[in-house]
PDB file of N, CA and C in Angstrom:
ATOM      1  N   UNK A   1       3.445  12.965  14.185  1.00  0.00           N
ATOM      2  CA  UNK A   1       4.595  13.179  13.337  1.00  0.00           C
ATOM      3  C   UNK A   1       4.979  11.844  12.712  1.00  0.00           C
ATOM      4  N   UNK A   2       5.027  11.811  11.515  1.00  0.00           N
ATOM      5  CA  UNK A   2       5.599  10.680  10.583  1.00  0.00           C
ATOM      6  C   UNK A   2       6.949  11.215   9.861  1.00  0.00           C
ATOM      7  N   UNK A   3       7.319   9.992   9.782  1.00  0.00           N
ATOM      8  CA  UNK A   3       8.816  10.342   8.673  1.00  0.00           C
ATOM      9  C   UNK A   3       8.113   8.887   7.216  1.00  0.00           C
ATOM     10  N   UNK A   4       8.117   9.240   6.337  1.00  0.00           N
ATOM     11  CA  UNK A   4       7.623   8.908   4.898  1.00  0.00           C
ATOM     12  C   UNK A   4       8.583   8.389   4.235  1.00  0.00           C
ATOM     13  N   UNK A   5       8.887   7.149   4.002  1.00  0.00           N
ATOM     14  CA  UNK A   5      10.345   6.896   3.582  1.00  0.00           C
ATOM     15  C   UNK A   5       9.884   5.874   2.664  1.00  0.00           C
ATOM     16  N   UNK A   6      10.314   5.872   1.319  1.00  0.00           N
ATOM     17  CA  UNK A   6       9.866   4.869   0.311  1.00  0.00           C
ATOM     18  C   UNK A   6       8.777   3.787   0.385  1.00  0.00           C
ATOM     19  N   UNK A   7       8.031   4.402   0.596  1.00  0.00           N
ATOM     20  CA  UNK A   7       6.823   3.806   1.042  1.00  0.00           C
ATOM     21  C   UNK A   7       6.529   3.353   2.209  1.00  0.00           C
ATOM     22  N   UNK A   8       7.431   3.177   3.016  1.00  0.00           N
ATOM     23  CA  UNK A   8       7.066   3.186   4.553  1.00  0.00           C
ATOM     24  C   UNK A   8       6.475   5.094   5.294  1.00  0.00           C
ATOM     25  N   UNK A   9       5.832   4.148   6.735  1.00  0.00           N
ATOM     26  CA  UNK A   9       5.737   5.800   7.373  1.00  0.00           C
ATOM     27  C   UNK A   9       6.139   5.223   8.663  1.00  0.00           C
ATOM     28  N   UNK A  10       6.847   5.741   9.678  1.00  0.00           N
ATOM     29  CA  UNK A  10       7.695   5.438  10.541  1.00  0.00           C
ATOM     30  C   UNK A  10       6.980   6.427  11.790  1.00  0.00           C
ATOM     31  N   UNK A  11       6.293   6.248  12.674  1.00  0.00           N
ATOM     32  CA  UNK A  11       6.059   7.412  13.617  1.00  0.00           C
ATOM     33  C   UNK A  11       7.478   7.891  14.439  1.00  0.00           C
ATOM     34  N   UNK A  12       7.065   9.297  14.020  1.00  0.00           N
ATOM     35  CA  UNK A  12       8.646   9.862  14.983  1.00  0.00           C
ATOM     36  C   UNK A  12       8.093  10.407  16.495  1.00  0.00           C
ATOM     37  N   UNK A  13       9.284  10.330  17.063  1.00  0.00           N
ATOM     38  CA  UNK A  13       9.308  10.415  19.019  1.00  0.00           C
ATOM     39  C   UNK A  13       9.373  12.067  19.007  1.00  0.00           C
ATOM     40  N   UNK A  14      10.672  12.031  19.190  1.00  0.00           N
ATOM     41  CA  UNK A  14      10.894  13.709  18.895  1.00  0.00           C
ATOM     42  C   UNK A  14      11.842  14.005  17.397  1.00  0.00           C
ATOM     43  N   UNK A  15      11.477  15.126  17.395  1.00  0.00           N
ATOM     44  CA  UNK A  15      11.595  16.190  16.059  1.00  0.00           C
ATOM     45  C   UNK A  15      12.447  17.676  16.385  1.00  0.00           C
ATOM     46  N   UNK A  16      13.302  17.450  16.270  1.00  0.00           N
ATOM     47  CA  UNK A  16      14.285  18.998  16.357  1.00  0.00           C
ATOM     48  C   UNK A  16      15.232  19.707  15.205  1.00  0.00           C
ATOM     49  N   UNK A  17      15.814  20.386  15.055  1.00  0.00           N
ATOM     50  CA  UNK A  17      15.545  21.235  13.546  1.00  0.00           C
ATOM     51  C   UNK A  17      17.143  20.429  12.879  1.00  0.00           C
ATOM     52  N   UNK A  18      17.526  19.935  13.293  1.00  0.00           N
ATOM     53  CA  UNK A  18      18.766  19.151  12.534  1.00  0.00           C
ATOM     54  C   UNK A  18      18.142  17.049  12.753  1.00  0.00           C
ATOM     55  N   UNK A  19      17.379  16.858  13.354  1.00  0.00           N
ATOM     56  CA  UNK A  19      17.432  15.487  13.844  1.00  0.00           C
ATOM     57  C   UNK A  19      16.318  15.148  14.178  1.00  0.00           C
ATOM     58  N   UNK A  20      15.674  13.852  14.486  1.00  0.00           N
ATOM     59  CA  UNK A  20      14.595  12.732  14.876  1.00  0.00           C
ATOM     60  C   UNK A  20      14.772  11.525  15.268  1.00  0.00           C
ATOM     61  N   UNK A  21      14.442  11.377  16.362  1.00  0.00           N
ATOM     62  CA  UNK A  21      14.147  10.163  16.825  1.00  0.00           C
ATOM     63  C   UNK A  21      12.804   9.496  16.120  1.00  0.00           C
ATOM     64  N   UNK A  22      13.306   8.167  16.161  1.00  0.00           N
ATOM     65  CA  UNK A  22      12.041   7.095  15.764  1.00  0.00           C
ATOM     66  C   UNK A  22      11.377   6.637  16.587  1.00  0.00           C
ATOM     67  N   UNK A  23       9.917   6.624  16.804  1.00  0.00           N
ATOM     68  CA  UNK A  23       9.475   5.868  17.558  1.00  0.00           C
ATOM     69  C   UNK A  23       9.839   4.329  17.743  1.00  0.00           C
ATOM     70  N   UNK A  24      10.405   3.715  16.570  1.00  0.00           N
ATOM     71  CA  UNK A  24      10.367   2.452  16.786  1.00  0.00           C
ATOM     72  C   UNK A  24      11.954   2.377  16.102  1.00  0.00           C
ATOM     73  N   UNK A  25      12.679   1.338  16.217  1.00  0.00           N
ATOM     74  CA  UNK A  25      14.280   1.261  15.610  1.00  0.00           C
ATOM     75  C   UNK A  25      13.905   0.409  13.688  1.00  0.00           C
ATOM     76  N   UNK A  26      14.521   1.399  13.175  1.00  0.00           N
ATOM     77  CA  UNK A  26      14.582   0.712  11.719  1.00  0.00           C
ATOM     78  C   UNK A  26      15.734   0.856  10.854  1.00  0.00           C
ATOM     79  N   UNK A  27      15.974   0.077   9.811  1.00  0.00           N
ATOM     80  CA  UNK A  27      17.208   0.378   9.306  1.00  0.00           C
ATOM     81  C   UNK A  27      16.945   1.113   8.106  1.00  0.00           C
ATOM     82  N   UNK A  28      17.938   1.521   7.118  1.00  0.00           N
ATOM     83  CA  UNK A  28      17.597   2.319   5.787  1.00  0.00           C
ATOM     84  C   UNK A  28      18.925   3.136   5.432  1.00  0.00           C
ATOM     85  N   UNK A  29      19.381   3.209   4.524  1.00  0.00           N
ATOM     86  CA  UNK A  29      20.891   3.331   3.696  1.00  0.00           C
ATOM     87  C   UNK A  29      19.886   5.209   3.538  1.00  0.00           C
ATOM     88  N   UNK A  30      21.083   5.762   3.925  1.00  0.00           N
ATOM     89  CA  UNK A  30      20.672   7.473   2.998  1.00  0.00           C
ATOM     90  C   UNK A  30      19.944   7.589   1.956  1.00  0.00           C
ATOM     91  N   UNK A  31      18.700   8.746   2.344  1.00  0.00           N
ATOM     92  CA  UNK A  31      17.980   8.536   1.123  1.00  0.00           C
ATOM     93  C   UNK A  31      16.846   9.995   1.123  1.00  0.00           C
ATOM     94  N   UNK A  32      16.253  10.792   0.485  1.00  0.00           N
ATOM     95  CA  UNK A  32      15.341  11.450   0.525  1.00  0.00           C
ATOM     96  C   UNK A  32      13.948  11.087   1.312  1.00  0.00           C
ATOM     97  N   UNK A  33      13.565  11.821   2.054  1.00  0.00           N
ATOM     98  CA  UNK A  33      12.104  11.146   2.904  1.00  0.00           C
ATOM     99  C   UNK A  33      11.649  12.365   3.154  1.00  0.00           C
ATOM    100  N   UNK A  34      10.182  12.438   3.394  1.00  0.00           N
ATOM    101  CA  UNK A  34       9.800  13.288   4.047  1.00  0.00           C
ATOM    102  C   UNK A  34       9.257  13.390   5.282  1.00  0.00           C
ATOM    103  N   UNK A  35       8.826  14.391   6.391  1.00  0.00           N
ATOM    104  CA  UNK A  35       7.954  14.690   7.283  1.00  0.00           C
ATOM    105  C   UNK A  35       6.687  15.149   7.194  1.00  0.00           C
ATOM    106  N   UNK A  36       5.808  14.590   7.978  1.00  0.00           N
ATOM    107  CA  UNK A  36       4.549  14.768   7.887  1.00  0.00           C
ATOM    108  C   UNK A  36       4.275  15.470   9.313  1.00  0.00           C
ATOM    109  N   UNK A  37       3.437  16.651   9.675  1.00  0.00           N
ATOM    110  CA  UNK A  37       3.453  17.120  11.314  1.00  0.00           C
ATOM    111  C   UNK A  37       1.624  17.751  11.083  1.00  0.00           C
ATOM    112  N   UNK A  38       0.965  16.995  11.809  1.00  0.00           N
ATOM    113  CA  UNK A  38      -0.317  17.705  12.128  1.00  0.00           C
ATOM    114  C   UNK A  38      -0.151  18.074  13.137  1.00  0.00           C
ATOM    115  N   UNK A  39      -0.993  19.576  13.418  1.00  0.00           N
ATOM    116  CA  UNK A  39      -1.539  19.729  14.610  1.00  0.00           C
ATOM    117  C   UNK A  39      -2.877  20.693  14.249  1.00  0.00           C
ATOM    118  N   UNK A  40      -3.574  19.906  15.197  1.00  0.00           N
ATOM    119  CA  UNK A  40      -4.765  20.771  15.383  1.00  0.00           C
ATOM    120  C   UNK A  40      -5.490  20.500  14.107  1.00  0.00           C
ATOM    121  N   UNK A  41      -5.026  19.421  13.092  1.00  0.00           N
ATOM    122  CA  UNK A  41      -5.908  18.974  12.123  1.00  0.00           C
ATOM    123  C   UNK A  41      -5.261  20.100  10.919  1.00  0.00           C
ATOM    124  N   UNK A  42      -3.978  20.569  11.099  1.00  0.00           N
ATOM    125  CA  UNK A  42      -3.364  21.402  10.264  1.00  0.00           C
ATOM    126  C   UNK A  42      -2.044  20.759   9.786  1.00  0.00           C
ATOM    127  N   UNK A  43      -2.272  20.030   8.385  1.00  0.00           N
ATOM    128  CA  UNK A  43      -0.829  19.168   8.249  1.00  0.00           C
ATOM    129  C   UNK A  43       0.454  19.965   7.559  1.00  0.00           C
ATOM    130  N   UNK A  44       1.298  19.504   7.871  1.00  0.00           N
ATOM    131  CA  UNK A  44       2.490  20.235   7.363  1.00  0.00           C
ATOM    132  C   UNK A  44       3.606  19.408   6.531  1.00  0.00           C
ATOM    133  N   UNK A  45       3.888  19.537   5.256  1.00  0.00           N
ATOM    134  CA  UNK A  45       5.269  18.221   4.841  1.00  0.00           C
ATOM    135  C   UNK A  45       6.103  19.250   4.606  1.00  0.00           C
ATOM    136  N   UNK A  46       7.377  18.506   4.433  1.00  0.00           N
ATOM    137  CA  UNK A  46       8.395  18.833   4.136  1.00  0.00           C
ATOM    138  C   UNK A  46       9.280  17.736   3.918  1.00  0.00           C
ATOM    139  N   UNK A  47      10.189  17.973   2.611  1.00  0.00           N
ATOM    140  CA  UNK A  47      11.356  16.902   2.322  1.00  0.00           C
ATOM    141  C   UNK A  47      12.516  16.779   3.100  1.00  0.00           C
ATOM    142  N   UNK A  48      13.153  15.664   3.447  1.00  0.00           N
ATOM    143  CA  UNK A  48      14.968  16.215   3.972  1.00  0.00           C
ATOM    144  C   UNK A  48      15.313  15.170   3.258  1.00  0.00           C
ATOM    145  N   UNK A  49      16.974  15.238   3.599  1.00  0.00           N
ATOM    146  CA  UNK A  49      17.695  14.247   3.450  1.00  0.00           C
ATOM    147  C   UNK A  49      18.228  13.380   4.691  1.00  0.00           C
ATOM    148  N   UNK A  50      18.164  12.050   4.278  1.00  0.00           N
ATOM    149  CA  UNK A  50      18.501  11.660   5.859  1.00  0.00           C
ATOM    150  C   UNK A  50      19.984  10.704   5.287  1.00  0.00           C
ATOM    151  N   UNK A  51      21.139  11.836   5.738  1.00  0.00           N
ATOM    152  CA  UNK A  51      22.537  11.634   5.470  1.00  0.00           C
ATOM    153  C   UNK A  51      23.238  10.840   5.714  1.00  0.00           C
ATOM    154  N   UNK A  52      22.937   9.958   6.553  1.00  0.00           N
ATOM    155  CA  UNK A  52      23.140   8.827   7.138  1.00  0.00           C
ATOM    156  C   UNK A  52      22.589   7.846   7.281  1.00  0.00           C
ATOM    157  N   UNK A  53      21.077   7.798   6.506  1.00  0.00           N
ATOM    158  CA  UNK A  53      20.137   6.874   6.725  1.00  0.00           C
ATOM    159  C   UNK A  53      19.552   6.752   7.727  1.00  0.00           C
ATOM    160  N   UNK A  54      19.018   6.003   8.125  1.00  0.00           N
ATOM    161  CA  UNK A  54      18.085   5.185   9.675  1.00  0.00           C
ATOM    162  C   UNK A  54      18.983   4.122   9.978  1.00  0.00           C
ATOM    163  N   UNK A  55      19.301   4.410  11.321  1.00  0.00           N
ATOM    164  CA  UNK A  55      19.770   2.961  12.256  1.00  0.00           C
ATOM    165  C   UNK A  55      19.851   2.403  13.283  1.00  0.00           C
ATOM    166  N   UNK A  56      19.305   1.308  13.771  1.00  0.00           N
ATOM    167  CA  UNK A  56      19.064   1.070  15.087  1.00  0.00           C
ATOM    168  C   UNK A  56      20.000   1.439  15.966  1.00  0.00           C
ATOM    169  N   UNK A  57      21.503   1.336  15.531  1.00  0.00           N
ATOM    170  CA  UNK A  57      22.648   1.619  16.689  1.00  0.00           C
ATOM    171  C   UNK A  57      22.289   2.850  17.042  1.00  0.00           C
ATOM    172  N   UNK A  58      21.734   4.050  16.037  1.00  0.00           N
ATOM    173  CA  UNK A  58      21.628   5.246  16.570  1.00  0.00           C
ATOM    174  C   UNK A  58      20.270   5.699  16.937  1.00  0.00           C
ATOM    175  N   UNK A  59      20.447   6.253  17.891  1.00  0.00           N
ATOM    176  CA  UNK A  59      18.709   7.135  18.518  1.00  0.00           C
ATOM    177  C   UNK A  59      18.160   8.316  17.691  1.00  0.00           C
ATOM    178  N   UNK A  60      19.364   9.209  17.606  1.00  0.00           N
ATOM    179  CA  UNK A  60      19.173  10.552  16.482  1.00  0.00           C
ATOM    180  C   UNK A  60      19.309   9.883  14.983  1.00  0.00           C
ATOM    181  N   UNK A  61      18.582  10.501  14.337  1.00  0.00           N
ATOM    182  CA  UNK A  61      19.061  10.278  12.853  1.00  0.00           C
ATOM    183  C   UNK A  61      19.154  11.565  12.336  1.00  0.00           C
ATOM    184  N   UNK A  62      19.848  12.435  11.932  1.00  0.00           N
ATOM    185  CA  UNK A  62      20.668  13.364  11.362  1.00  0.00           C
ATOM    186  C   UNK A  62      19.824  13.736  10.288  1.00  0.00           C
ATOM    187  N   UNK A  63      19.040  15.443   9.720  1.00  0.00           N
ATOM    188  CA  UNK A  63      18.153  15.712   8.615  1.00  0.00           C
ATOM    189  C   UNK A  63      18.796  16.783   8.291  1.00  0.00           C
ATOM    190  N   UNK A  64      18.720  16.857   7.198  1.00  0.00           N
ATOM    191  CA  UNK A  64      19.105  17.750   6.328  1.00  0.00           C
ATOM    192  C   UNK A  64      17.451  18.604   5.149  1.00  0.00           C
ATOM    193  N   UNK A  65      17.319  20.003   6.017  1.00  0.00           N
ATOM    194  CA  UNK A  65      16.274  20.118   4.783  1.00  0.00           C
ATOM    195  C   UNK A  65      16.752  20.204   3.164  1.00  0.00           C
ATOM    196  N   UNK A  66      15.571  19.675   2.697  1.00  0.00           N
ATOM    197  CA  UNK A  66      15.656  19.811   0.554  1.00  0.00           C
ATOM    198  C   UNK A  66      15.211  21.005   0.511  1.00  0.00           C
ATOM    199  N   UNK A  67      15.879  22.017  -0.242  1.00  0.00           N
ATOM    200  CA  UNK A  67      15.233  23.181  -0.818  1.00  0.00           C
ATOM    201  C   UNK A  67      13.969  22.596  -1.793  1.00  0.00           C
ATOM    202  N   UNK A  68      13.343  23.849  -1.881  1.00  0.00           N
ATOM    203  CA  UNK A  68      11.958  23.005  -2.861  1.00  0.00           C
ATOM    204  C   UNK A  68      12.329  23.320  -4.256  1.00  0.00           C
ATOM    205  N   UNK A  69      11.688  23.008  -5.110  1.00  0.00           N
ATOM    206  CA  UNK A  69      11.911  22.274  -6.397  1.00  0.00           C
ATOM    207  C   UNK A  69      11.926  23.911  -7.449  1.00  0.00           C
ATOM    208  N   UNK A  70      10.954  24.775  -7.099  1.00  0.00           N
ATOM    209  CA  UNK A  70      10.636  26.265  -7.375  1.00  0.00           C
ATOM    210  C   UNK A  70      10.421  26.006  -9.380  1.00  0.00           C
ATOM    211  N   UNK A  71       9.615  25.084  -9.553  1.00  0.00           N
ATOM    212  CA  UNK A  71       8.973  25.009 -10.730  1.00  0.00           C
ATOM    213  C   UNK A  71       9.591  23.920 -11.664  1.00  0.00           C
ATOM    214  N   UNK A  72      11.053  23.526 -11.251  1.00  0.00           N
ATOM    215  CA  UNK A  72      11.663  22.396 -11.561  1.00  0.00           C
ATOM    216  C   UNK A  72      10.901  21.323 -11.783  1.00  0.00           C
ATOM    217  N   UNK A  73      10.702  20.350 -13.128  1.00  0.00           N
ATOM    218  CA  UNK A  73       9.981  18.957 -12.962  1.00  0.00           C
ATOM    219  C   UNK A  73      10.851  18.128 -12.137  1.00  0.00           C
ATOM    220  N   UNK A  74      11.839  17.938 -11.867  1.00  0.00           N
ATOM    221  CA  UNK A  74      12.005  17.031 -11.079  1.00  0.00           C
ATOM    222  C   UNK A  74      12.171  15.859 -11.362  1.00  0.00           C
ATOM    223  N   UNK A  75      12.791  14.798 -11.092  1.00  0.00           N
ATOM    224  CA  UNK A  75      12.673  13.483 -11.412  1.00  0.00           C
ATOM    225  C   UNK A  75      13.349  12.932 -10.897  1.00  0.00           C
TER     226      UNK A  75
END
């Protein structure tokens, strides 16, 4: 499991449906990122928002899923 964050990739500890732990402590101001989850050689992404950013004081970091884009360009 990775978390994908402006060009960083951050390995995550645990993964639960509001929150993630980081494997390692990093900082980062709120911002769009995504998740990356293989298993079994079957990858999976998905966008959130991370509402609070990344921060060492905290263990959880707080996700919010992005609805998907549904043909929207985007920018």
């Amino acid at each position: 499991m990775e978390l994908r964050l402006n060009g960083h990739v951050l390995p995550i500890s645990h993964l639960g449906p509001d929150y993630l732990i980081l494997r390692n402590s990093a900082e980062h101001p709120p911002a769009d990122a995504e998740i990356m989850l293989s298993i079994d050689g079957h990858e999976s992404r998905w966008s959130v928002w991370l509402a609070d950013g990344v921060s060492a004081e905290r263990r959880r970091t707080r996700i919010t899923a992005v609805p998907a884009a549904n043909g929207s360009s985007g920018g």
